[in-house]
Protein backbone atom coordinates (compact mmCIF):
# COMPACT_ATOMS: atom_id res chain seq x y z
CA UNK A 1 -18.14 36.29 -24.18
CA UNK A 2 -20.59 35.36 -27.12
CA UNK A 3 -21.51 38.02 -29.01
CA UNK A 4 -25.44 38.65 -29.85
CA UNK A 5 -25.34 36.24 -33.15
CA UNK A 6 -23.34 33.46 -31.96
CA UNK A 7 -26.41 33.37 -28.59
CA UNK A 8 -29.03 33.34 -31.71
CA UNK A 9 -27.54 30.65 -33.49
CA UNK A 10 -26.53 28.13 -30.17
CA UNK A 11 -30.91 29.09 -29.50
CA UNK A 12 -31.50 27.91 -32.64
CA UNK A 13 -29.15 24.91 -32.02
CA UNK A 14 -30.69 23.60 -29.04
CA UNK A 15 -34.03 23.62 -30.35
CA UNK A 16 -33.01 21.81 -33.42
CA UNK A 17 -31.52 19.31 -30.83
CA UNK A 18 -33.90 19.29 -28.36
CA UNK A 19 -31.78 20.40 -25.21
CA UNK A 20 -34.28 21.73 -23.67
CA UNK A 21 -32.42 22.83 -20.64
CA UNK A 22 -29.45 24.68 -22.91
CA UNK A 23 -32.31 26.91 -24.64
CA UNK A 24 -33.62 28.16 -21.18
CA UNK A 25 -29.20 28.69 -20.04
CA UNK A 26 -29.57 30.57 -23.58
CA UNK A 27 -32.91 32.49 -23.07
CA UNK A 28 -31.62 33.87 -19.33
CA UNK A 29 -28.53 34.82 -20.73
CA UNK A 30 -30.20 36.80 -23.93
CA UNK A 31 -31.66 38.76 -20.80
CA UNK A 32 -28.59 38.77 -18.74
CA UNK A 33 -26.83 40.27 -21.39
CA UNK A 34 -29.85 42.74 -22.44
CA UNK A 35 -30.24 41.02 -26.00
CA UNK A 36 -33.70 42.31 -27.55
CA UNK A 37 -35.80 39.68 -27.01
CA UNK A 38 -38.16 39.48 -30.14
CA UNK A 39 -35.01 39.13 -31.86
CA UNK A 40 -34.14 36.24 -29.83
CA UNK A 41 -36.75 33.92 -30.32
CA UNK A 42 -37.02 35.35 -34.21
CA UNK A 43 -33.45 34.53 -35.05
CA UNK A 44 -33.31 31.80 -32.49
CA UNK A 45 -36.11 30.00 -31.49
CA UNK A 46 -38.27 30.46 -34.20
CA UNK A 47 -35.32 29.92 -36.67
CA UNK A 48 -34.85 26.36 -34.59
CA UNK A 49 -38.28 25.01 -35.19
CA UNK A 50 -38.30 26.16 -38.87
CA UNK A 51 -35.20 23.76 -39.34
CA UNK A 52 -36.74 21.12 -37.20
CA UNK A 53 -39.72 21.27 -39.58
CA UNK A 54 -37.81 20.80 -42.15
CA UNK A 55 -35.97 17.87 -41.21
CA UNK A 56 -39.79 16.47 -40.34
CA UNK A 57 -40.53 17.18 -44.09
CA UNK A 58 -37.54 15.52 -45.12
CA UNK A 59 -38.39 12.36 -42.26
CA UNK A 60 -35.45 12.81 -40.23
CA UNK A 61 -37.33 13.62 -37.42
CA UNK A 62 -40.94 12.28 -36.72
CA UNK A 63 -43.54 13.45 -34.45
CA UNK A 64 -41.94 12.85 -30.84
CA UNK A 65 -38.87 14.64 -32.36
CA UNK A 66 -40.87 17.66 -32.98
CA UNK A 67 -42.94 17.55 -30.30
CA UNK A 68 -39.38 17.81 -28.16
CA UNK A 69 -38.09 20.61 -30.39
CA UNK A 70 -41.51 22.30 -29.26
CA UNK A 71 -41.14 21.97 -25.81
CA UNK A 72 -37.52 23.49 -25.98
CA UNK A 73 -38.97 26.24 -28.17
CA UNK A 74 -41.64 27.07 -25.25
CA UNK A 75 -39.14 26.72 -22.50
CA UNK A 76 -37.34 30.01 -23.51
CA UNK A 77 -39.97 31.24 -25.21
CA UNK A 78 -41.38 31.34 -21.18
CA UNK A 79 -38.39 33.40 -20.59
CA UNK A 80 -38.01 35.25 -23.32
CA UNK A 81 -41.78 36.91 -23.79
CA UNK A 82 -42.40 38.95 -20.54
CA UNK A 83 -38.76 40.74 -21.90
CA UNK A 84 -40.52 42.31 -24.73
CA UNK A 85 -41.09 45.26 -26.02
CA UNK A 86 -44.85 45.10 -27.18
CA UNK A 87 -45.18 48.32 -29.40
CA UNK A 88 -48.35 49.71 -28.56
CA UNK A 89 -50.84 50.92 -31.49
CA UNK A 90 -53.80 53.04 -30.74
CA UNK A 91 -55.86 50.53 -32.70
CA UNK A 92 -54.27 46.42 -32.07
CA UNK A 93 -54.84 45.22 -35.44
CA UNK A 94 -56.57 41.51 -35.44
CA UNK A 95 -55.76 38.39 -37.17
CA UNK A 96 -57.42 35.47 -37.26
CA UNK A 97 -55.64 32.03 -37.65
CA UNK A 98 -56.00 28.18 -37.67
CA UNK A 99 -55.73 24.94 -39.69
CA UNK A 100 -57.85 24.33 -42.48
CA UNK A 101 -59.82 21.24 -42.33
CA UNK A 102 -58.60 17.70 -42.71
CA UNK A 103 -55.11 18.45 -40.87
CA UNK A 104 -54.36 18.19 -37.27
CA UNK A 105 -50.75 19.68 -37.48
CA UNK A 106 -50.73 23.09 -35.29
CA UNK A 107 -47.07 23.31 -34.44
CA UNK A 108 -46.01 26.04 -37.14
CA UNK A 109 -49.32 27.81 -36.81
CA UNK A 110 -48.97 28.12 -33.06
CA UNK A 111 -45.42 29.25 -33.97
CA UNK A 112 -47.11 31.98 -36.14
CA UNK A 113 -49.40 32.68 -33.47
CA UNK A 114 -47.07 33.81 -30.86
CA UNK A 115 -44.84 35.85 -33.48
CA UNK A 116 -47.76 38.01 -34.59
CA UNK A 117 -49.15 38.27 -31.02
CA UNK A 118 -45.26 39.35 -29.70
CA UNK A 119 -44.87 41.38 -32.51
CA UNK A 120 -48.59 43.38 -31.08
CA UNK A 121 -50.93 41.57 -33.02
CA UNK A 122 -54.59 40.56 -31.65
CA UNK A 123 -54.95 37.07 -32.50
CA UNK A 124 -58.16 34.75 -32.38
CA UNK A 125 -56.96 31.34 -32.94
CA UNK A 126 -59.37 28.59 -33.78
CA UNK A 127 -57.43 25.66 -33.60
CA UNK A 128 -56.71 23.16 -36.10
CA UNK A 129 -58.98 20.92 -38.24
CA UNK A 130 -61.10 23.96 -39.01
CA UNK A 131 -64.33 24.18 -42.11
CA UNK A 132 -63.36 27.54 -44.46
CA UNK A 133 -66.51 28.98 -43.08
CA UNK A 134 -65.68 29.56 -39.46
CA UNK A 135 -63.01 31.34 -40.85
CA UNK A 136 -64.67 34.05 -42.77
CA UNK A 137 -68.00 33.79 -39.77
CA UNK A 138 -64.99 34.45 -37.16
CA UNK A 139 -63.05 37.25 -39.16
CA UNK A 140 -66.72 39.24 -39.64
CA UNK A 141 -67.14 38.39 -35.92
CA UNK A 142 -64.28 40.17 -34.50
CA UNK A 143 -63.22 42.37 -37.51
CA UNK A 144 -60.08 41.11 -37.99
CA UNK A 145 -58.09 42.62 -40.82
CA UNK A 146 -55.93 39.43 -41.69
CA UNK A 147 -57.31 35.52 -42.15
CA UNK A 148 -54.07 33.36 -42.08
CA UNK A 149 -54.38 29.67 -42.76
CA UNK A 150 -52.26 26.72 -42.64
CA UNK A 151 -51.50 23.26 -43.55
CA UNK A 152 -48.77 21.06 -43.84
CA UNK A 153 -51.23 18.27 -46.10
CA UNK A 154 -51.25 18.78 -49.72
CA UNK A 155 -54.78 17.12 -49.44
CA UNK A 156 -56.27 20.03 -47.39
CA UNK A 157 -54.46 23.08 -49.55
CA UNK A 158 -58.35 23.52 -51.44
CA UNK A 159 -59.95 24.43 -48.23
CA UNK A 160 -57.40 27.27 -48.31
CA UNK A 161 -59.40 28.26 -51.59
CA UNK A 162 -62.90 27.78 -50.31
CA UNK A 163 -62.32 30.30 -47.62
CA UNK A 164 -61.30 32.90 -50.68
CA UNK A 165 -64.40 31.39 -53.16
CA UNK A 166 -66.94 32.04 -49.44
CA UNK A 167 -65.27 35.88 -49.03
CA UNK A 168 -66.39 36.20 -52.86
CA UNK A 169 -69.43 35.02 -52.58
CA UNK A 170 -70.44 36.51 -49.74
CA UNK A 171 -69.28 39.92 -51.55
CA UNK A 172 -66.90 40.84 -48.52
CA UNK A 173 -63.39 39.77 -50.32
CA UNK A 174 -61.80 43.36 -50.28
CA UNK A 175 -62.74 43.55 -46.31
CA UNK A 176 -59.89 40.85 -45.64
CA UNK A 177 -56.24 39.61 -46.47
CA UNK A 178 -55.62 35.90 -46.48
CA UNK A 179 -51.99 34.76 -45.72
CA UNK A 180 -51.54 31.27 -46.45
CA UNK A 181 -48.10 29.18 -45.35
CA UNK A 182 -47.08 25.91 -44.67
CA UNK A 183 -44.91 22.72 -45.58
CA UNK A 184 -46.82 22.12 -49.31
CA UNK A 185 -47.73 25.79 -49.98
CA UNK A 186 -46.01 27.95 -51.96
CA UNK A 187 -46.07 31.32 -53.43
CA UNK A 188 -47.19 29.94 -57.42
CA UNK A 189 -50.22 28.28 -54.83
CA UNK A 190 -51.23 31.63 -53.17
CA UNK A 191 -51.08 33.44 -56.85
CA UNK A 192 -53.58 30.40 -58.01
CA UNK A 193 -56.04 30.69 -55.54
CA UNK A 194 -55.38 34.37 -55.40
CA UNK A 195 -54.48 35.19 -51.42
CA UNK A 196 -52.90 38.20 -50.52
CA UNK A 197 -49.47 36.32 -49.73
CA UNK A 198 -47.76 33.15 -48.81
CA UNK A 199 -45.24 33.23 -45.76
CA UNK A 200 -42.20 30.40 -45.83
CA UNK A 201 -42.15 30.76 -41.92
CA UNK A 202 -43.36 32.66 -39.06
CA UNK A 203 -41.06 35.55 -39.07
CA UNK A 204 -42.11 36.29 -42.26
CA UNK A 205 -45.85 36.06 -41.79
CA UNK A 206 -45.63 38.78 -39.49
CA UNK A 207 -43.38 40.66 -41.92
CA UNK A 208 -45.84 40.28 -44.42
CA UNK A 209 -49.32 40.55 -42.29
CA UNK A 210 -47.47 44.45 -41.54
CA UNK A 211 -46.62 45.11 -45.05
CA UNK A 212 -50.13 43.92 -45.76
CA UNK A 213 -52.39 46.64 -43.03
CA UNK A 214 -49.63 49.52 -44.57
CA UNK A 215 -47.58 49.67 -41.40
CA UNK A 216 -44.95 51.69 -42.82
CA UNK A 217 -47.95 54.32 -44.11
């Protein structure tokens, strides 16, 4: 019988090589076997379509590639969700999230999306291709806490710093963390433009979006 790990890493697997119908075997038996599921699709889906991004980056896989690695990641992620454990807070705390403007590529920030909204997030997504200012116009909106933004272009990372420059302006910086993240972005990048933090992947965005509203206070 596999133990817990050696499930996690054949998930991961299968996404990376798009067997779509060996991550849902997986995802049934991470319940059959009462495996946390958060953890699951953490250590193994999510894990899977952080390598297959990489491998894009590095153009051993194109878009249909990904776009198959997707669909295995939502196959078990169908499975896996209604399994967990949403920890309830009196208050849901509420991100918003999208692609900045000039880039089309959602796959890592829908990836994001789920993680923070498993993990008992309230998210308001806005899609991809997005202008910095219906960023900042949607976080006063809803009163989100958190404004996370992605891209994977290296031509698009100054919109990231136009939503910052309009939260200055506008004299409502302190009211909001940015998180920034994607293929180009790094943490010497999120210093620059000064963000609150820069995530390598989705698990860690949510890692850092609780360090960020003082879970552990």
């Amino acid at each position: 019988m596999p133990n817990k790990e050696e499930i996690f890493k054949k998930l991961s697997d299968a996404v990376v090589e798009m067997e779509e119908q060996e991550v849902e075997d997986l995802a049934n038996e991470v319940i059959r076997q009462g495996f946390d599921a958060y953890e699951a699709i953490d250590k193994g889906l999510a894990d899977g379509m952080d390598r297959a991004g990489q491998l894009f980056e590095e153009e051993e896989y194109f878009i249909p590639e990904l776009l198959m690695c997707s669909d295995a990641m939502y196959s078990g992620l169908e499975i896996l969700k209604p399994h967990i454990a949403v920890q309830e807070h009196e208050v849901k705390h509420k991100v918003v999230i999208g692609v900045i403007e000039g880039d089309t590529h959602d796959i890592g920030k829908n990836l994001v999306k789920i993680m923070l909204e498993t993990s008992g997030f309230e998210v308001f997504d806005l899609g991809r291709d997005i202008p910095p200012v219906a960023f900042v116009e949607k976080a006063k909106e809803t009163g989100a806490e958190i404004i996370a933004l992605s891209t994977l272009m290296t031509t698009t990372m100054d919109g990231m710093e136009s939503v910052i420059q309009i939260l200055e302006n506008e004299k409502i910086r302190k009211q909001f963390k940015v998180i920034i993240g994607g293929g180009p972005i790094s943490q010497g990048f999120a210093n620059k433009i000064g963000a609150d933090g820069y995530a390598v992947n989705a698990a860690e965005a949510v890692r850092l979006a609780w360090r960020l509203i003082g879970r552990a206070s």
